[in-house]
N, C-alpha and C. Protein backbone atom coordinates (compact mmCIF):
# COMPACT_ATOMS: atom_id res chain seq x y z
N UNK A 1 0.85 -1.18 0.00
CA UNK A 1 0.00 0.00 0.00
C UNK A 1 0.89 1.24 0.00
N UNK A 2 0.98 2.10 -1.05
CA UNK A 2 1.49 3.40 -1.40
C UNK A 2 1.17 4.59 -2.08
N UNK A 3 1.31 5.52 -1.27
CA UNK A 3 0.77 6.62 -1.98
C UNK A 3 1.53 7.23 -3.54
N UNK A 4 1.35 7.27 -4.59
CA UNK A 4 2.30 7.46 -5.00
C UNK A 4 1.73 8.71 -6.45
N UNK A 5 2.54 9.70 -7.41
CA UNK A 5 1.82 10.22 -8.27
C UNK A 5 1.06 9.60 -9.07
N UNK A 6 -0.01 10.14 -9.98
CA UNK A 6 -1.14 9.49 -10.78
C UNK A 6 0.23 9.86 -12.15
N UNK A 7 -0.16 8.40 -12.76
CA UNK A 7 0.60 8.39 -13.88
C UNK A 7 -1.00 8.02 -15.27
N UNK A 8 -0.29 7.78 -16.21
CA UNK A 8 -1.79 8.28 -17.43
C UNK A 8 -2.31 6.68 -17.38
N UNK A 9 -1.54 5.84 -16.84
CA UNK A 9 -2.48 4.33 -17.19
C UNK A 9 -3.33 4.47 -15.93
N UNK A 10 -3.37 5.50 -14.97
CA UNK A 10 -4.88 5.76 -13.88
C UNK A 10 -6.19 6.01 -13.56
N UNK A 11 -6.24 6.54 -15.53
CA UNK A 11 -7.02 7.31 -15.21
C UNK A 11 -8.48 6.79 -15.54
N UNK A 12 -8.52 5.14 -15.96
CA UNK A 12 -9.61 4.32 -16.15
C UNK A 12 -10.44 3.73 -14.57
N UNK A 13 -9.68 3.61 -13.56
CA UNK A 13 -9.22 3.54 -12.35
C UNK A 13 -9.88 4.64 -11.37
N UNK A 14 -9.48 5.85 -11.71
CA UNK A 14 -10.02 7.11 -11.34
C UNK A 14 -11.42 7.69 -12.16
N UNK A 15 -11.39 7.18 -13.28
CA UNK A 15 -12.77 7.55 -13.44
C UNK A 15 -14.06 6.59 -12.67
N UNK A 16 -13.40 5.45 -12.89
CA UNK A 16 -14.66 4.47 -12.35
C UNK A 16 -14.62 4.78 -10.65
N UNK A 17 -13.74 5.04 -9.86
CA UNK A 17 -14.02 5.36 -8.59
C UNK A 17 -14.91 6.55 -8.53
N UNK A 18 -14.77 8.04 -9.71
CA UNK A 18 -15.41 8.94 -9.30
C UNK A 18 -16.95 8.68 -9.31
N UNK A 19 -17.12 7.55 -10.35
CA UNK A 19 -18.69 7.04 -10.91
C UNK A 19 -19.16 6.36 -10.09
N UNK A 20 -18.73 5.65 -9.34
CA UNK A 20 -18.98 4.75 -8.11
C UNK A 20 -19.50 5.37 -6.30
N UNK A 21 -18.51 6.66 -6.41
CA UNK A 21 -18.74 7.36 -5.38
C UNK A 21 -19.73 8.53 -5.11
N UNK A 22 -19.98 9.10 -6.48
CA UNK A 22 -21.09 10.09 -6.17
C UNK A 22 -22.44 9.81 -6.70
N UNK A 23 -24.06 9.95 -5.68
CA UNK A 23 -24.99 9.37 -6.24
C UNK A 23 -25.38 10.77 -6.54
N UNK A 24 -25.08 12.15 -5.53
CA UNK A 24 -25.49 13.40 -5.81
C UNK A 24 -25.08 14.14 -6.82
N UNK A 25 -23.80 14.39 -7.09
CA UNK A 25 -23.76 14.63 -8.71
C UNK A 25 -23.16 13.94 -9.30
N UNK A 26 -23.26 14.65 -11.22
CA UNK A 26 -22.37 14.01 -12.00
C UNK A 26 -21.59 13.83 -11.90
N UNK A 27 -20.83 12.49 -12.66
CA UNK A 27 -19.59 12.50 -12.08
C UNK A 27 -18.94 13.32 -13.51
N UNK A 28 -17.73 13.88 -13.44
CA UNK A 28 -16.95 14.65 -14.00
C UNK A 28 -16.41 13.94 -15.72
N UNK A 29 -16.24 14.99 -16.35
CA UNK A 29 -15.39 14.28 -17.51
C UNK A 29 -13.80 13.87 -17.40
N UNK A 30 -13.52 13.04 -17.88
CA UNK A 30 -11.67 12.62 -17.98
C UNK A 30 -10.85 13.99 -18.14
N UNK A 31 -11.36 14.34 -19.44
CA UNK A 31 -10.91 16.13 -19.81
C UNK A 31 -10.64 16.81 -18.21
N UNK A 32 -11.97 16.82 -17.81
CA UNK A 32 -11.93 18.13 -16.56
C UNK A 32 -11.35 17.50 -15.54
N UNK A 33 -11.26 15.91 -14.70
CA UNK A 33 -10.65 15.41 -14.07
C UNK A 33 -9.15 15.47 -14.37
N UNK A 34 -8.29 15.31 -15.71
CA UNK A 34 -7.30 15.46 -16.06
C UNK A 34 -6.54 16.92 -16.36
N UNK A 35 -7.39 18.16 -15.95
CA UNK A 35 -7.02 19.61 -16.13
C UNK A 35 -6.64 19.74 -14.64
N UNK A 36 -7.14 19.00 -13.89
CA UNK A 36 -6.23 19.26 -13.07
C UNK A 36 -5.15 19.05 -11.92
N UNK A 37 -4.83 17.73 -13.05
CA UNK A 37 -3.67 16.87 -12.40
C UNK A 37 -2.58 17.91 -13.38
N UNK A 38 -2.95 18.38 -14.24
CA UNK A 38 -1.58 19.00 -15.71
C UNK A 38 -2.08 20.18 -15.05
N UNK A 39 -2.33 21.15 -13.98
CA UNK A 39 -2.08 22.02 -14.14
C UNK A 39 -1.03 21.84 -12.39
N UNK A 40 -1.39 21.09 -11.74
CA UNK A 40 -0.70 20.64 -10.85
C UNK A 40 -0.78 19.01 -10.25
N UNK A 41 0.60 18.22 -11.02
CA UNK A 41 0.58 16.94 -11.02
C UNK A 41 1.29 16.90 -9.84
N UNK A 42 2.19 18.04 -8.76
CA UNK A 42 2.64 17.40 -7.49
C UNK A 42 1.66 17.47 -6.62
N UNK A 43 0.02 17.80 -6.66
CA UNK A 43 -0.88 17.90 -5.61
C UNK A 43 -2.15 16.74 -5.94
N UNK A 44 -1.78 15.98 -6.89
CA UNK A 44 -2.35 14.80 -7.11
C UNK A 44 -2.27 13.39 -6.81
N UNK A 45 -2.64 12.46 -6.50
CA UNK A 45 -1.76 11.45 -6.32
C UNK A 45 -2.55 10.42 -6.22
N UNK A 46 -2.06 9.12 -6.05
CA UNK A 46 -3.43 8.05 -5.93
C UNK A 46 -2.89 6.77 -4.51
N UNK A 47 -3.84 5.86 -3.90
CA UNK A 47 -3.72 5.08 -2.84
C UNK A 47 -3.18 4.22 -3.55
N UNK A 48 -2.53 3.31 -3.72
CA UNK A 48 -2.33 1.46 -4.62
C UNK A 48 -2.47 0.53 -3.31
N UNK A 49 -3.41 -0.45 -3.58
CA UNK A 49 -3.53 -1.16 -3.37
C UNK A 49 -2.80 -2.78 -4.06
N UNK A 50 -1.79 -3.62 -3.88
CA UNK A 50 -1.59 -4.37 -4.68
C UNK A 50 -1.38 -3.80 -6.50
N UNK A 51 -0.91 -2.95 -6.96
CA UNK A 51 -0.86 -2.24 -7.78
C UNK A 51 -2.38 -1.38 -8.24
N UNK A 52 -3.15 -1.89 -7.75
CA UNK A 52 -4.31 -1.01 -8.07
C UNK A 52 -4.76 0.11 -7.37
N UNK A 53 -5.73 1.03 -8.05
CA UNK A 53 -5.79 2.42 -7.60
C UNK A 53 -7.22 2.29 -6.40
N UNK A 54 -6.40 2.38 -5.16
CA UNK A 54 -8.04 2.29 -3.97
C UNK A 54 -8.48 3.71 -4.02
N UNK A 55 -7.73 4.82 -4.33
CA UNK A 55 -8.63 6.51 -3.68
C UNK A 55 -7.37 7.09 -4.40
N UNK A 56 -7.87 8.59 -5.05
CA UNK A 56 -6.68 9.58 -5.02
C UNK A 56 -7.42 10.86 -4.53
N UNK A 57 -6.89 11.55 -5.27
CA UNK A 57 -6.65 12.79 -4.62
C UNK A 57 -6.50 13.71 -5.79
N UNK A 58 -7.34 14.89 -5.72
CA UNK A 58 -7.05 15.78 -7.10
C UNK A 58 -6.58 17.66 -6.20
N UNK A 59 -5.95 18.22 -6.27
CA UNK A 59 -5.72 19.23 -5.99
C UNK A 59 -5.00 20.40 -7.18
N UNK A 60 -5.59 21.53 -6.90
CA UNK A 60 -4.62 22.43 -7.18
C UNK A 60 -4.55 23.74 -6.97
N UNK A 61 -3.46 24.72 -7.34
CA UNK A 61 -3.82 26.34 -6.69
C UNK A 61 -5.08 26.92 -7.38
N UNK A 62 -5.35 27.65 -6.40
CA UNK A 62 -6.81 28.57 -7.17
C UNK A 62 -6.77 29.74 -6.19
N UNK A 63 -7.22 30.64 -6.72
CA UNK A 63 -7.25 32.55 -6.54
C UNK A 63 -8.70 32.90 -5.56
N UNK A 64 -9.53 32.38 -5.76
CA UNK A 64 -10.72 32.98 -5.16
C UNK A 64 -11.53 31.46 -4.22
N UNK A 65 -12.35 32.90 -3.82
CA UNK A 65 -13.44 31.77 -2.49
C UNK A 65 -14.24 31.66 -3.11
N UNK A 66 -14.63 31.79 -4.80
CA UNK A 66 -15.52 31.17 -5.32
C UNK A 66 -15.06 29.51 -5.82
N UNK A 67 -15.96 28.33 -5.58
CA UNK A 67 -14.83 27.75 -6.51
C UNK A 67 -14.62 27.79 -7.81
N UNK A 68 -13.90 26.66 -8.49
CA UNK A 68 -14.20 26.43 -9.83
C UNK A 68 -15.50 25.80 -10.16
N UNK A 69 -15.70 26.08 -11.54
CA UNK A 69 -16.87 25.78 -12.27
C UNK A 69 -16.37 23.89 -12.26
N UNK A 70 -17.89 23.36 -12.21
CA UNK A 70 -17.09 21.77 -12.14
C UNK A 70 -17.81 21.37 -13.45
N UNK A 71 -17.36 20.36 -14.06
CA UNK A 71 -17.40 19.94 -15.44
C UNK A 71 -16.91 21.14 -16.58
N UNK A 72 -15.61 21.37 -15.88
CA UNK A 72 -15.43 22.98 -16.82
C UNK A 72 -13.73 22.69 -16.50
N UNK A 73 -12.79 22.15 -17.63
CA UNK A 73 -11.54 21.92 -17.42
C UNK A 73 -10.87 22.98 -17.33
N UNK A 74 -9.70 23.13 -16.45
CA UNK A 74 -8.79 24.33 -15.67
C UNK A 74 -8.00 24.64 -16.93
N UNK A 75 -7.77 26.01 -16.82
CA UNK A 75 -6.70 26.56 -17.55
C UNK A 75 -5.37 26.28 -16.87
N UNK A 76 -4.65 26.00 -18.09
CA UNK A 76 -2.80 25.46 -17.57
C UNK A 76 -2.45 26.63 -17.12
N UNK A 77 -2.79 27.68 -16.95
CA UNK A 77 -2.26 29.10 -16.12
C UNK A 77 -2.54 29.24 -15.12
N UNK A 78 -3.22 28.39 -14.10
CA UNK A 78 -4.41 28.21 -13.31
C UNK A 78 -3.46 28.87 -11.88
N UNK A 79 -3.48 29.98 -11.17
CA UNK A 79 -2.64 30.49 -10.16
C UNK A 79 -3.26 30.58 -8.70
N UNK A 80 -2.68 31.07 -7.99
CA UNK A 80 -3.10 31.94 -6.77
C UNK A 80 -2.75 31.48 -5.53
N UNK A 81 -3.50 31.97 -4.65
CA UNK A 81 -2.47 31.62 -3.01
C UNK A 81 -3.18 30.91 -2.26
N UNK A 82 -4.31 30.18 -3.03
CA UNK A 82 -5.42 29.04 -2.09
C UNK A 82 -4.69 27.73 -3.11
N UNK A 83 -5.05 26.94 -1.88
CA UNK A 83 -4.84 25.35 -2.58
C UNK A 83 -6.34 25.19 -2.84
N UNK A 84 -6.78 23.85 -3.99
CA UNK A 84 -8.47 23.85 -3.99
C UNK A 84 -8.37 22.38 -3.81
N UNK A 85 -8.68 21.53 -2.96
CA UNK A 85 -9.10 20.19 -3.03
C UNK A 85 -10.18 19.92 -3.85
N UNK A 86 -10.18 19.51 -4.90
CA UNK A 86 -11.24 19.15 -6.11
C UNK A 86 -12.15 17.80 -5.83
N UNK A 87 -10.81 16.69 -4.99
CA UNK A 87 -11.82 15.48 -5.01
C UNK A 87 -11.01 14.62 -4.06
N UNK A 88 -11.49 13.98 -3.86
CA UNK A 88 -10.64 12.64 -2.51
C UNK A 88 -11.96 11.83 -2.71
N UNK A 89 -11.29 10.42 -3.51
CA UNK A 89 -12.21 9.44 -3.08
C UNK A 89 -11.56 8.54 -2.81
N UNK A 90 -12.03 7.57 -2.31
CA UNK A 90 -11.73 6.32 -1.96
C UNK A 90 -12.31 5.12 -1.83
N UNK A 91 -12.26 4.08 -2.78
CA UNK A 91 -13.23 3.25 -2.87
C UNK A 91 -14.18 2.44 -2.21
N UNK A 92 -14.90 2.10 -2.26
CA UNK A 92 -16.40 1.48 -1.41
C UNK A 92 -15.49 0.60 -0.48
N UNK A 93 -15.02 -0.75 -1.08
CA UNK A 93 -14.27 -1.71 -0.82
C UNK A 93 -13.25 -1.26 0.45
N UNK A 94 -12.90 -0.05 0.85
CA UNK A 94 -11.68 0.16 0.95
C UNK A 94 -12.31 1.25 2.26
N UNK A 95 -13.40 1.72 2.34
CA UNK A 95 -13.95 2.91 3.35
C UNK A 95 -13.69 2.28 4.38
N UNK A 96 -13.30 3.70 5.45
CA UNK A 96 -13.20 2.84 6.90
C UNK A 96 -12.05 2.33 7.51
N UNK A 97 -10.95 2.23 6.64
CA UNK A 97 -9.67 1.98 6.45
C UNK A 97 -8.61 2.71 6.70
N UNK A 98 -8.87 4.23 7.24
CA UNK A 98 -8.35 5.02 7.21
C UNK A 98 -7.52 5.42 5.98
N UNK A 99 -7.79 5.60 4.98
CA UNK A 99 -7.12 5.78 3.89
C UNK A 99 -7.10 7.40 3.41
N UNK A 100 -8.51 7.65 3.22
CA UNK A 100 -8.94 9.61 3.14
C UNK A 100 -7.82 9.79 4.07
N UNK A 101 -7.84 9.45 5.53
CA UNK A 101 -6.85 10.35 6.58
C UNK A 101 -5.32 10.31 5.70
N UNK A 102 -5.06 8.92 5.46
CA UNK A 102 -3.80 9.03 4.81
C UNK A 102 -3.36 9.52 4.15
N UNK A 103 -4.41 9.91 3.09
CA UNK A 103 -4.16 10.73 1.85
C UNK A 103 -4.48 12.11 1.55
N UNK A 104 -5.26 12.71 3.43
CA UNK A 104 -4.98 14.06 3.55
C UNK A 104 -3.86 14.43 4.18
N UNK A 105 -3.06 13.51 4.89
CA UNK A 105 -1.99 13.53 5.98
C UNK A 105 -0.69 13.65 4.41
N UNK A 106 -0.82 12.76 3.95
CA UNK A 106 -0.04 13.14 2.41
C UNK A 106 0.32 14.70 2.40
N UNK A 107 -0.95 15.41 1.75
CA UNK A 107 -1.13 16.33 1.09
C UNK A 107 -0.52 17.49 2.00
N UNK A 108 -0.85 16.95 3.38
CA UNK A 108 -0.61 18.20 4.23
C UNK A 108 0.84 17.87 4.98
N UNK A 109 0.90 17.24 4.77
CA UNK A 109 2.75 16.77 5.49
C UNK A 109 3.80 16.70 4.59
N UNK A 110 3.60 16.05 3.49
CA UNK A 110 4.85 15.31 2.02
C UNK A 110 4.77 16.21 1.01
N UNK A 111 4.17 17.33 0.60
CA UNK A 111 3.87 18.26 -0.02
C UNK A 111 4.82 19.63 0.06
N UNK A 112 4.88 20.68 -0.73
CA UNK A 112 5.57 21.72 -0.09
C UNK A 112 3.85 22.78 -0.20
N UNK A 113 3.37 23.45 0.79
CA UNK A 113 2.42 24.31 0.89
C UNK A 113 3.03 25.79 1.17
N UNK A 114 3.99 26.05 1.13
CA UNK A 114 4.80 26.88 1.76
C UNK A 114 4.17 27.97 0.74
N UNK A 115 3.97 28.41 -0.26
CA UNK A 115 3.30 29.05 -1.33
C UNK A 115 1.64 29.45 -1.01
N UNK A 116 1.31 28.63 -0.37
CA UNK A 116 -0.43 28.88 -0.17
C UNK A 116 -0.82 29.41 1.23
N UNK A 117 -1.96 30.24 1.38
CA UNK A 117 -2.32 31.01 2.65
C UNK A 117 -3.43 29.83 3.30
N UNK A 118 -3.91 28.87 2.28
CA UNK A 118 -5.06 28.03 2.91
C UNK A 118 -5.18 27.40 1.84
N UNK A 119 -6.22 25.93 2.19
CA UNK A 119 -6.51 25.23 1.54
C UNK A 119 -8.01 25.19 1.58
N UNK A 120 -8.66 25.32 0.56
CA UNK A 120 -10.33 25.25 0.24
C UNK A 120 -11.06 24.23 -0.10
N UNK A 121 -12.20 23.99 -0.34
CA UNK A 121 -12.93 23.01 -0.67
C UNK A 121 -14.57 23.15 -0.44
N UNK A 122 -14.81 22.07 -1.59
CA UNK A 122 -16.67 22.05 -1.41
C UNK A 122 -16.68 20.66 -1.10
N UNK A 123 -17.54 20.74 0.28
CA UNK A 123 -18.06 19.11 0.89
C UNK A 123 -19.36 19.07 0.27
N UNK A 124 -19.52 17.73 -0.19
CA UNK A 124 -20.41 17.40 -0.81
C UNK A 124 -20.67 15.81 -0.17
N UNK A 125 -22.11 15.81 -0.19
CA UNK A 125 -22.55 14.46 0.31
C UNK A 125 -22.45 14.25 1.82
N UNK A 126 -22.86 14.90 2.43
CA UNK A 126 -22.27 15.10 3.84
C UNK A 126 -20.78 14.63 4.48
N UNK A 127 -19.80 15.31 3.81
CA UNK A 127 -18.94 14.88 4.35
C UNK A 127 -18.31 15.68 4.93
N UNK A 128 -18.69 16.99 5.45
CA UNK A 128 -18.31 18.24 6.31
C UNK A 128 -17.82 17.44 6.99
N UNK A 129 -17.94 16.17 7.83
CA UNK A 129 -17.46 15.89 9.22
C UNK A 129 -16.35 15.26 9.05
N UNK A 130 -16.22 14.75 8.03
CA UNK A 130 -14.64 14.53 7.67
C UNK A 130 -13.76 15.10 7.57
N UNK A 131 -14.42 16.57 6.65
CA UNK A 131 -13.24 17.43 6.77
C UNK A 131 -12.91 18.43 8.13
N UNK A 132 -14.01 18.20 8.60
CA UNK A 132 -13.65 19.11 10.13
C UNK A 132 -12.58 18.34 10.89
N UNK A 133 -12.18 17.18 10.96
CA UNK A 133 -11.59 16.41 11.47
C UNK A 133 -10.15 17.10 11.11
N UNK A 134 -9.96 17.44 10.12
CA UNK A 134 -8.42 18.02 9.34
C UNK A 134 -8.47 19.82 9.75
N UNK A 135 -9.10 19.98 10.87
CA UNK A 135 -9.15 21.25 11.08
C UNK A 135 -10.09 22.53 9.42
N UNK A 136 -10.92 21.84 8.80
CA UNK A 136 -11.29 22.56 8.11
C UNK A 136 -12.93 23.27 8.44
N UNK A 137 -12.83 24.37 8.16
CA UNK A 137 -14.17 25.09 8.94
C UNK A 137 -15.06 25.77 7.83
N UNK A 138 -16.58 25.19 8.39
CA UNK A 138 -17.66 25.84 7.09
C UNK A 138 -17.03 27.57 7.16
N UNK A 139 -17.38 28.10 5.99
CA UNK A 139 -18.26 29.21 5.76
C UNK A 139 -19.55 29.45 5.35
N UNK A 140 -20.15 30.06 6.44
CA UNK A 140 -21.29 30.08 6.04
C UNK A 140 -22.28 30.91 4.89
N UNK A 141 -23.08 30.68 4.36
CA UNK A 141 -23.92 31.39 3.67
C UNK A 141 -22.89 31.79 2.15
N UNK A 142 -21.88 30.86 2.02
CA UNK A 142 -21.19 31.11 0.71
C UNK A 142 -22.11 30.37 -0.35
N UNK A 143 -22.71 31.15 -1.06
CA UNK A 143 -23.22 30.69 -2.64
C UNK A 143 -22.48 29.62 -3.54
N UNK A 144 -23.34 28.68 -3.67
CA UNK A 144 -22.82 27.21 -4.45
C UNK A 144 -23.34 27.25 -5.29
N UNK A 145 -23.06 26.56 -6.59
CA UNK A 145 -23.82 26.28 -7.48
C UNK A 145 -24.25 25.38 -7.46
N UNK A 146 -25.61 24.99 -7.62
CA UNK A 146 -26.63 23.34 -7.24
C UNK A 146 -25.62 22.52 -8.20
N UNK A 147 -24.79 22.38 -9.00
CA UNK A 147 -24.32 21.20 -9.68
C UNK A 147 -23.56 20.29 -8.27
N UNK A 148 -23.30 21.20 -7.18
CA UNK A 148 -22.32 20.13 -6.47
C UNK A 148 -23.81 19.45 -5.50
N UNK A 149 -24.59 19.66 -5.98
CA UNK A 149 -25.47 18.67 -5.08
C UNK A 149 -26.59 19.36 -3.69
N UNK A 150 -26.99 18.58 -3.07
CA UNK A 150 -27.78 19.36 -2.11
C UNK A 150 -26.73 19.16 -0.70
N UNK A 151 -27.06 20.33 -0.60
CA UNK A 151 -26.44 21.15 0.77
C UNK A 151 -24.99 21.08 1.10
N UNK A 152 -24.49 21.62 0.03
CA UNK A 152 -22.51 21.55 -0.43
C UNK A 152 -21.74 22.58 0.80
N UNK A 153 -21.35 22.45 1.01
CA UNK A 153 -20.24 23.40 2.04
C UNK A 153 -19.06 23.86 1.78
N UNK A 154 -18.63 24.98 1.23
CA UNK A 154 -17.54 25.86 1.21
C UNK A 154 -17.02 25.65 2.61
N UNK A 155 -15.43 24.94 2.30
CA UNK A 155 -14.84 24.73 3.86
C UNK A 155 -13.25 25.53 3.79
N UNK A 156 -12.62 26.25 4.64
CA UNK A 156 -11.25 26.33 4.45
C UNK A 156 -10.35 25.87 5.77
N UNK A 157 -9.44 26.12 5.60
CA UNK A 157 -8.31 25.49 6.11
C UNK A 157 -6.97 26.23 6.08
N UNK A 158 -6.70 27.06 7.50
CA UNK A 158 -5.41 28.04 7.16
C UNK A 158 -3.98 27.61 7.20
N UNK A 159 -3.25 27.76 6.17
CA UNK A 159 -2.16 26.92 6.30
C UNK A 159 -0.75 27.82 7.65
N UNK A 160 -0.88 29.37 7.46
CA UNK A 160 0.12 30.25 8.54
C UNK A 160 -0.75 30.47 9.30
């Protein structure tokens, strides 16, 4: 079991986990899932199981507390002083395992963040309580767009 970067034979792997894991929304295109491993491939990464892919991880920098548009692939110029957690899944088979922890403990330990003021994100599917666990805190009354589902949460996370 290793965490290791997403290389291009993953991404059959990573799509079927994203299809598997969300009943509230769509799940994403390859295109838009893959804009933003190429606009930042060191904040991506995936779990292996026995060589196979159990959960990754999609991240990258982003400028505002709005998020990104989802089903809408990132521009390779894509900047700013927030990190955006895009996605963390981890497979059915595999929940419970502590693995999410592992692969936020990754991101936030083996990483260089030294560049970013915070890390952002939309909880979706009730999983606010997961991310509160990593020290991440709602904002409230921030405007979502219904594509991420019913009752999404704008969460951040200060890195100084």
């Amino acid at each position: 079991m290793t965490i290791t970067s997403i290389d291009e034979g993953d991404w059959t792997a990573i799509l079927k986990l994203e299809a598997d894991a969300y009943s509230e929304i769509e799940p994403e295109s390859l295109e838009t899932l893959r804009s933003r491993w190429l606009v930042s491939p060191e904040y991506c990464f995936v779990y292996r199981t026995g060589g196979d892919v159990a959960a990754y991880l999609l991240a990258h920098p982003w400028h505002s507390l709005h998020p990104p548009t989802l089903f809408k692939p990132l521009a390779l110029d894509t900047h700013g002083d927030m990190l955006f957690i895009h996605d963390l899944v981890v497979a059915r088979e595999h929940a419970g395992n502590g693995i999410g922890r592992l692969m936020i403990r990754h991101l936030l330990c083996e990483t260089c963040l030294e560049d970013f003021s915070k890390i952002t994100l939309v909880a979706v599917q009730s999983s606010a309580a997961f991310w509160a666990k990593f020290e991440f805190e709602t904002l409230e009354n921030m405007p979502l767009s219904d594509t991420y589902g019913e009752r999404p949460k704008f969460m951040q996370r200060f890195i100084r």
